[in-house]
Protein backbone atom coordinates (compact mmCIF):
# COMPACT_ATOMS: atom_id res chain seq x y z
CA UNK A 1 7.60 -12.24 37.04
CA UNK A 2 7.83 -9.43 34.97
CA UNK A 3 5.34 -9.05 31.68
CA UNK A 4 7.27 -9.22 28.48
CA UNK A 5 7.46 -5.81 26.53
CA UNK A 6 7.41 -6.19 22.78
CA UNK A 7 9.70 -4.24 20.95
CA UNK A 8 8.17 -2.00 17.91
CA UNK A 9 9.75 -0.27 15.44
CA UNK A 10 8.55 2.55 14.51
CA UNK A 11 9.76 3.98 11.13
CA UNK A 12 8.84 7.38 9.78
CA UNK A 13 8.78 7.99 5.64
CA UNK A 14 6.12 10.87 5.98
CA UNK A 15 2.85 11.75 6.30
CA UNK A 16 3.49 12.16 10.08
CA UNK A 17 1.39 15.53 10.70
CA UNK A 18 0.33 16.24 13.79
CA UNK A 19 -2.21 19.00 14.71
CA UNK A 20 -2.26 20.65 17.84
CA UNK A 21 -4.41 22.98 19.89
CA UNK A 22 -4.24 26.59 18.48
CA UNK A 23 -3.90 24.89 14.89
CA UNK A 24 -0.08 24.41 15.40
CA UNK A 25 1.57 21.53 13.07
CA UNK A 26 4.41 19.53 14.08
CA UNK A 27 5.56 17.51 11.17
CA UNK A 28 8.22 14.87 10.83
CA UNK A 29 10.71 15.97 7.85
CA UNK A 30 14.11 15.49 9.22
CA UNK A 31 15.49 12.80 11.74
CA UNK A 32 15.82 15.48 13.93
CA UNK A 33 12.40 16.29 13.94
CA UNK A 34 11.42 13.00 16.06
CA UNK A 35 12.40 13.30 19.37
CA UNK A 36 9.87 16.44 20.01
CA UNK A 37 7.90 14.52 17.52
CA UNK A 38 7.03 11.84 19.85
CA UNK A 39 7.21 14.22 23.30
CA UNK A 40 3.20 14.19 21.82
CA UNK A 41 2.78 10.28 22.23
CA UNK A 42 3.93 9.71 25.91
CA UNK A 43 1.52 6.49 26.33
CA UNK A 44 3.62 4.95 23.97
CA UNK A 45 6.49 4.08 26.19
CA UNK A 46 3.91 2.55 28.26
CA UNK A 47 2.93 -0.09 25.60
CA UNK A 48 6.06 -0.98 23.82
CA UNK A 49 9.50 -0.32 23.67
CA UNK A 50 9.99 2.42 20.35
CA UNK A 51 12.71 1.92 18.19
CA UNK A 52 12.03 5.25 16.03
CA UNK A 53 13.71 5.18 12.30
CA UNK A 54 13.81 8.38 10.13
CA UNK A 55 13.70 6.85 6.49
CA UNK A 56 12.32 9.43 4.52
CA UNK A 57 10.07 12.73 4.34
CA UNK A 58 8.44 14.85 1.27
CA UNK A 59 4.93 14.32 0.00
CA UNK A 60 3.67 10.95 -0.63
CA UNK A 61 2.98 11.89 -4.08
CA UNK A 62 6.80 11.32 -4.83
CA UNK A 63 6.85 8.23 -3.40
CA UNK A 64 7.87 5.53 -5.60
CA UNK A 65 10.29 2.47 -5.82
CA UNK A 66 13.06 3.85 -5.00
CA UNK A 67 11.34 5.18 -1.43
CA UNK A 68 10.00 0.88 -1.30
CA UNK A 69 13.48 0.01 -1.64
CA UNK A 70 14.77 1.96 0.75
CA UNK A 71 11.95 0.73 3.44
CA UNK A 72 12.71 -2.56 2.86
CA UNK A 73 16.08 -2.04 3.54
CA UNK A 74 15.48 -0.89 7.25
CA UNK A 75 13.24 -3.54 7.94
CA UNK A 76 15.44 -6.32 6.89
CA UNK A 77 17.88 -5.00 9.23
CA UNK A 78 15.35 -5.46 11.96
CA UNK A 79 13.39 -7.98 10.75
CA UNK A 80 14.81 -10.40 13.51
CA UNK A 81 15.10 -8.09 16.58
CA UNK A 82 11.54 -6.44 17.09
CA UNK A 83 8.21 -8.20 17.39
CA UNK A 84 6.36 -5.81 14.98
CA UNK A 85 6.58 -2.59 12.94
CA UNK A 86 4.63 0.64 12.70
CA UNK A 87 5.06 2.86 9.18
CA UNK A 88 3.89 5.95 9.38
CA UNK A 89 2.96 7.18 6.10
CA UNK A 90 0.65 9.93 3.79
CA UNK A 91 -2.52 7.87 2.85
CA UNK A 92 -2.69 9.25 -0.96
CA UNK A 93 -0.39 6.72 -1.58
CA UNK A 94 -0.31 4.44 1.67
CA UNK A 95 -2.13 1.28 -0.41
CA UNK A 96 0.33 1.24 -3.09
CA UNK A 97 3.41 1.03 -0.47
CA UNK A 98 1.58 -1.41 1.78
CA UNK A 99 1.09 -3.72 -1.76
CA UNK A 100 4.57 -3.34 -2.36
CA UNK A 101 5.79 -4.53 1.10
CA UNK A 102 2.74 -7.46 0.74
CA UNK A 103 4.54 -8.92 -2.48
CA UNK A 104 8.09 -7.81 -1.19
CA UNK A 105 7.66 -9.67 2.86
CA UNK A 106 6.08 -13.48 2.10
CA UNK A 107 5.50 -15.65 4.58
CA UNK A 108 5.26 -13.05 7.48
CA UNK A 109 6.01 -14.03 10.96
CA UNK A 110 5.31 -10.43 12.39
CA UNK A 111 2.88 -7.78 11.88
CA UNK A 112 4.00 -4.73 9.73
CA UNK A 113 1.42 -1.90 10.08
CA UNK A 114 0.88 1.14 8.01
CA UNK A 115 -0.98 4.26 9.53
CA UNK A 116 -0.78 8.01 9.43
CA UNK A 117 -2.45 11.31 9.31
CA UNK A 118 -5.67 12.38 7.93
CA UNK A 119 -4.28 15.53 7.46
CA UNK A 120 -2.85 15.58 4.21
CA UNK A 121 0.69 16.52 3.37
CA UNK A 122 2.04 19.59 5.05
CA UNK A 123 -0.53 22.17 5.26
CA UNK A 124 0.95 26.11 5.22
CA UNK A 125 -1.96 28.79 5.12
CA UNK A 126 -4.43 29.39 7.84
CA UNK A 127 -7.03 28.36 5.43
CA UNK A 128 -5.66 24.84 5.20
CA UNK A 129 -4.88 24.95 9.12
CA UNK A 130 -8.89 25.72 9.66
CA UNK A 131 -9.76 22.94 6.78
CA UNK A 132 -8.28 20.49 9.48
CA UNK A 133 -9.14 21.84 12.44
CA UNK A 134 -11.35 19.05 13.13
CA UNK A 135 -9.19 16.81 13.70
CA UNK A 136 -6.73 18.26 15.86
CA UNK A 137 -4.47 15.61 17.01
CA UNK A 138 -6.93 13.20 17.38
CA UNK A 139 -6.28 11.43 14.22
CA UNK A 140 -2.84 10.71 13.85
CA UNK A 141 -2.69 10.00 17.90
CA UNK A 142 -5.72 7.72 17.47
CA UNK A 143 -4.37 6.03 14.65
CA UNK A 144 -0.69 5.61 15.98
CA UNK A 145 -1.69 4.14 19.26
CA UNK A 146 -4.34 1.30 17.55
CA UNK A 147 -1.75 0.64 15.37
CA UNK A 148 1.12 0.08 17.84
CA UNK A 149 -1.61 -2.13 19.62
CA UNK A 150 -1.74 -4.17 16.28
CA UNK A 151 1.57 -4.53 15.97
CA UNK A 152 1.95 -6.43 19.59
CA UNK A 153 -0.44 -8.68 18.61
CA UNK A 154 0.15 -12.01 16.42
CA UNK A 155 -1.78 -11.05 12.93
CA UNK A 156 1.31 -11.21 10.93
CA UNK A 157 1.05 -9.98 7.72
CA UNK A 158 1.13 -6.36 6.08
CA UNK A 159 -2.26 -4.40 6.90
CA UNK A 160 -3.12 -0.87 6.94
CA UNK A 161 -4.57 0.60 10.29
CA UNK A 162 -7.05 3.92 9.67
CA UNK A 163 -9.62 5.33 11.41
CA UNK A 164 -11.97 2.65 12.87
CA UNK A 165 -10.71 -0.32 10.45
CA UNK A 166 -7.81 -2.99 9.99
CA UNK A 167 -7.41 -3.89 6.24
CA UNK A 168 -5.49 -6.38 4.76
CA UNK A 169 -2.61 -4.23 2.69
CA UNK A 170 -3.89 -6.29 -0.53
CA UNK A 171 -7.71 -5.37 -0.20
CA UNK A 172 -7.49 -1.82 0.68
CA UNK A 173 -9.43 1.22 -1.00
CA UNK A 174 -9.19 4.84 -0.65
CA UNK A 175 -13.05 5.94 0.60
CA UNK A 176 -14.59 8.05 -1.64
CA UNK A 177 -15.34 10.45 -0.20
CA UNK A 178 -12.44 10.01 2.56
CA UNK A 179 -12.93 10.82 5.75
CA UNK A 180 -11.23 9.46 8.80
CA UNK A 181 -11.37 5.99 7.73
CA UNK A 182 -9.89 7.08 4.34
CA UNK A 183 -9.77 3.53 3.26
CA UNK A 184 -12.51 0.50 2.35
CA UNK A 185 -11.63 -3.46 2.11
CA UNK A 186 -12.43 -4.19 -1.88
CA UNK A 187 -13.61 -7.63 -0.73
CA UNK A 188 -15.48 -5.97 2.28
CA UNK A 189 -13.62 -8.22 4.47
CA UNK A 190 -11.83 -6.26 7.91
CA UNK A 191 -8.80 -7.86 9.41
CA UNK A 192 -10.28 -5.86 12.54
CA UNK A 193 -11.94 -3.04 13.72
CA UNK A 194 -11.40 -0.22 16.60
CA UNK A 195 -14.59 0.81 18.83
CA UNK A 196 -13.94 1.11 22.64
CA UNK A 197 -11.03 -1.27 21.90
CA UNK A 198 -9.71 -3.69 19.04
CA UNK A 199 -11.30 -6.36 18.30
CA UNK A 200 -9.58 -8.34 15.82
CA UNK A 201 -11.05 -11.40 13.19
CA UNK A 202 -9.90 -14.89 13.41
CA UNK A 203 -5.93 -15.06 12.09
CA UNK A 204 -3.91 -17.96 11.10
CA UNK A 205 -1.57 -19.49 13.12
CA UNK A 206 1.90 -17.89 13.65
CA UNK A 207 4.53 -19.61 11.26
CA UNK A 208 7.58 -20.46 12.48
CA UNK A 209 9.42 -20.42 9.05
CA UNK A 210 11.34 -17.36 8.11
CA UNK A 211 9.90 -14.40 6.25
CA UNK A 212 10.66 -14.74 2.28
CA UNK A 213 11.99 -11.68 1.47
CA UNK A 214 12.25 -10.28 -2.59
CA UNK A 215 12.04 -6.68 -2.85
CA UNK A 216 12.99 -6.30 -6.84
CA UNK A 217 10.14 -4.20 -8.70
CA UNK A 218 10.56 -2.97 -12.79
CA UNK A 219 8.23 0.45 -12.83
CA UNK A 220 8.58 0.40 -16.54
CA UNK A 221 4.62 -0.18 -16.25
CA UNK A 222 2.56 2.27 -17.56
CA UNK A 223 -1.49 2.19 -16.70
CA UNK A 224 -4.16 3.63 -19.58
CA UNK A 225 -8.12 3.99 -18.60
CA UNK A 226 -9.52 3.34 -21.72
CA UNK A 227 -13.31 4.79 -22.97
CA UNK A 228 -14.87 4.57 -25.79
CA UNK A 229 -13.64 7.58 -28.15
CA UNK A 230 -10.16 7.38 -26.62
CA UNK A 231 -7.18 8.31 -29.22
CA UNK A 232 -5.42 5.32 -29.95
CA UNK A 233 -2.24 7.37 -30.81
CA UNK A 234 -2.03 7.28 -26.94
CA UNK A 235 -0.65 3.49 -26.94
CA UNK A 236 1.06 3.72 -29.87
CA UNK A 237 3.30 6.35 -27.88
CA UNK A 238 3.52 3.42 -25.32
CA UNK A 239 4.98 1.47 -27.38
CA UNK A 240 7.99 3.71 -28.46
CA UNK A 241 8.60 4.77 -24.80
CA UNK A 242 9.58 0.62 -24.38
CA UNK A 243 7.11 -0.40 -21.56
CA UNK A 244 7.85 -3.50 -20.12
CA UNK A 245 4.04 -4.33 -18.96
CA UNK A 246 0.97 -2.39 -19.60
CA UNK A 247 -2.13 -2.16 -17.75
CA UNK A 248 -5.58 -1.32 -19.78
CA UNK A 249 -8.55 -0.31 -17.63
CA UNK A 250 -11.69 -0.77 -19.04
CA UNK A 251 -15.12 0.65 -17.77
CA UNK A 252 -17.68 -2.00 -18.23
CA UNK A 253 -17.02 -2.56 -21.68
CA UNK A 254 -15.78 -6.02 -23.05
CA UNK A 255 -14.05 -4.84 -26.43
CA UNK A 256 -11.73 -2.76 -27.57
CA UNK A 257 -10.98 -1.02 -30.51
CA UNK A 258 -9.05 -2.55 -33.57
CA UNK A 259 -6.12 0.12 -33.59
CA UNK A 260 -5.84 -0.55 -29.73
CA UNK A 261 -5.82 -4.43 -30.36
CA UNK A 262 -3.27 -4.28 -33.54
CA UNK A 263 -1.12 -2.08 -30.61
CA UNK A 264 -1.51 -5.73 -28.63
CA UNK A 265 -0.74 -7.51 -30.62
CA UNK A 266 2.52 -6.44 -31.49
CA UNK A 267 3.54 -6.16 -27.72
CA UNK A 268 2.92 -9.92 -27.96
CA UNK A 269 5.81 -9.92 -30.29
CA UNK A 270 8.14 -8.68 -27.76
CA UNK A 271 6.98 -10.58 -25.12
CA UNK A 272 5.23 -7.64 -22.99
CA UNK A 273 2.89 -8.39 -21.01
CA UNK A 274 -0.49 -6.30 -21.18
CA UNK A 275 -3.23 -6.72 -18.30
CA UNK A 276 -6.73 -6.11 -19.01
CA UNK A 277 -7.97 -4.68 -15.63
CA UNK A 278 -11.39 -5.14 -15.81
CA UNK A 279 -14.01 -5.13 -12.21
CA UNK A 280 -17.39 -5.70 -11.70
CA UNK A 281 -18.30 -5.97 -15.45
CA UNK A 282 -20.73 -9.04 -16.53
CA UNK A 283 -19.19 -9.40 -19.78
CA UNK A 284 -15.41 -10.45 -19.56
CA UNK A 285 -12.47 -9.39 -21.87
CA UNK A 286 -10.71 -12.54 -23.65
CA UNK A 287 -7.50 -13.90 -23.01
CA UNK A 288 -4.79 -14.28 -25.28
CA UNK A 289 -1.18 -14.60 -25.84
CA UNK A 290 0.43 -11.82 -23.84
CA UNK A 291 -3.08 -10.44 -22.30
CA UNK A 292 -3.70 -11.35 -18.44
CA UNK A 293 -7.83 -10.38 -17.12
CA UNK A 294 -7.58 -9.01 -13.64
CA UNK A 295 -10.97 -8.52 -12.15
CA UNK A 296 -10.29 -9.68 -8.57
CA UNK A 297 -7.66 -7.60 -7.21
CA UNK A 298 -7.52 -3.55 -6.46
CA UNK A 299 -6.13 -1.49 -9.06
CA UNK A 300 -3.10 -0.75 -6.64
CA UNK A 301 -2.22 -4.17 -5.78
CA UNK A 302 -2.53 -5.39 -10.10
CA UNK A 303 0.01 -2.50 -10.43
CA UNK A 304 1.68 -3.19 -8.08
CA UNK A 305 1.94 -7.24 -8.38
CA UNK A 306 3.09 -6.85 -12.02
CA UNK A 307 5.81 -4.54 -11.01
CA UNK A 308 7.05 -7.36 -8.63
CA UNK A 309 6.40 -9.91 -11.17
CA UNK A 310 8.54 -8.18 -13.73
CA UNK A 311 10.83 -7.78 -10.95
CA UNK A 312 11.41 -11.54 -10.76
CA UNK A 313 11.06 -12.16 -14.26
CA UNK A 314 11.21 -11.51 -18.23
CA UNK A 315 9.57 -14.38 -19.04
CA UNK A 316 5.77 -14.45 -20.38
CA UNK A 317 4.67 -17.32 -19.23
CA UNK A 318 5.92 -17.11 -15.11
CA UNK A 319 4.66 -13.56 -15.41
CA UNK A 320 1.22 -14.60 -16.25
CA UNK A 321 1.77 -17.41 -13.73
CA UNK A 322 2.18 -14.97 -11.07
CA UNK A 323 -0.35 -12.80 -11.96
CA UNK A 324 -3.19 -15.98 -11.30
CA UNK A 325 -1.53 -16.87 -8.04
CA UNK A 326 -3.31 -15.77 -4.99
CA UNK A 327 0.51 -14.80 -3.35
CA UNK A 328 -0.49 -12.82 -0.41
CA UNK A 329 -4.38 -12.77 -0.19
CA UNK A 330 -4.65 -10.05 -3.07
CA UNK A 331 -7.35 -11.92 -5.38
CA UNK A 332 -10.86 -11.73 -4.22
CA UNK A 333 -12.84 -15.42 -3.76
């Protein structure tokens, strides 16, 4: 009887450098650029059947919700076809994209699996070639093969696949410093990890019910890190630009100025919503009318989550009611 081969697509929106002996770089920009693209990766028709998808190229720093949109799109075309995806993607901004399809793709019955390249974006000079001559194509190939693996396998929810570690999309961190890894869990908790082979944690059991799918996100959010001595001018300006949610980050501090909290408080009046983003701190900011403490989540997925949650809704009240659910595994226990 013949083995069943799972079908994985594989969709391309940038970030796919590869390095190759002699400190050549083949890079994904164009659809075109695929085919002798993946001439690289021939063990992969040995593993799965490849759907390849161009979506879109450019430098992760311009990714934004227009790029989400357009991600979503292709995978809800295929959502019912293939057993898994693969997104290959820069990893500057690879945690805020894998948040946004978290939030966006509820109730997963498939795996969705962001890796890339540790090179980052497209690298010209012969000094940048040499800065990455370490890697060679060793770390995109690694990365892209583990995470094709992943997507075979039942763990059915959005994760990000780097290096020697499986994150949950929700709990990942960029390293500091990066290396190959690039990312940490923010509740130290791994999905998996790669050594001679993948070994991967306990997962719940496979649902049968169909993926909820809303992909609406407002980016009218605007983030501040506040510090003492900070100009409070800086809201103000916040205010006149017409922000419809606001994140503060504080750094271990439990108060904020009076300017900044008279800026608040009129937000309240127009029903903005302002999130005090606040981790690891013993002393906690208070709640109040139109002010939400986050000091569970990542900073990505609290940006992130309120962009959805404006995305479904104007309201106040369901927007702080989101922001306290545990949707998709974001808040830390």
């Amino acid at each position: 009887m013949e083995r069943y081969r799972k079908k994985i697509c594989l969709l391309f929106c940038e970030g796919a450098i590869l390095q190759k002996s002699g400190g050549k770089i083949e890079e994904v920009k164009k659809p075109g650029d695929i085919k002798p693209w993946l001439m690289n990766f021939e063990e992969l028709s040995i593993m799965a059947d490849i759907e390849p998808i161009f979506v879109f190229g450019g430098k992760a720093a311009n990714v934004s919700v227009k790029e989400w949109q357009k991600l979503n799109s292709e995978i809800k075309k295929r959502i019912k076809d293939v057993d898994g995806f693969v997104i290959l993607h820069g990893p500057q901004t690879m945690n805020y994209t894998a948040c946004a399809l978290a939030f966006s793709w509820q109730n997963l019955n498939k795996p969705i699996i962001l890796t890339g390249s540790p090179i980052i974006e497209s690298v010209g000079s012969q000094k940048d070639k040499n800065a990455f001559a370490e890697f060679k194509g060793l770390g995109i190939k690694a990365n892209l093969l583990n995470a094709i693996q992943v997507a075979s396998s039942e763990i059915n929810q959005v994760a990000i696949l780097f290096g020697s570690r499986l994150i949950s999309a929700v709990q990942a961190v960029q390293s500091v410093p990066s290396g190959l890894n690039f990312f940490d869990s923010f509740s130290g908790n791994y999905l998996g990890r790669v050594d001679f082979g993948i070994s991967l944690a306990s997962q719940k059991k496979s649902t049968r019910q169909k993926p909820h799918y809303q992909g609406n996100f407002d980016n009218k959010v605007s983030v501040l890190d506040y510090h003492p001595g900070v100009d409070a001018s800086l809201l103000n300006n916040l205010n006149k630009q017409k922000v419809h949610g606001l994140i503060i980050r504080l750094h271990h501090q439990a108060v904020l100025p009076d300017v900044f909290t008279k800026s608040i408080k009129q937000l309240a009046k127009e029903n903005i919503p302002v999130v005090i983003y606040q981790p690891g701190s013993a002393r906690k900011f208070q709640s109040g009318a139109n002010i939400i403490v986050v000091d569970n989540m990542t900073l990505s997925a609290t940006l992130v989550k309120l962009m959805w949650a404006l995305g479904q809704s104007k309201k106040l009240s369901k927007i702080k009611r989101i922001m306290s659910q545990n949707l998709v595994g974001e808040i830390r226990k």
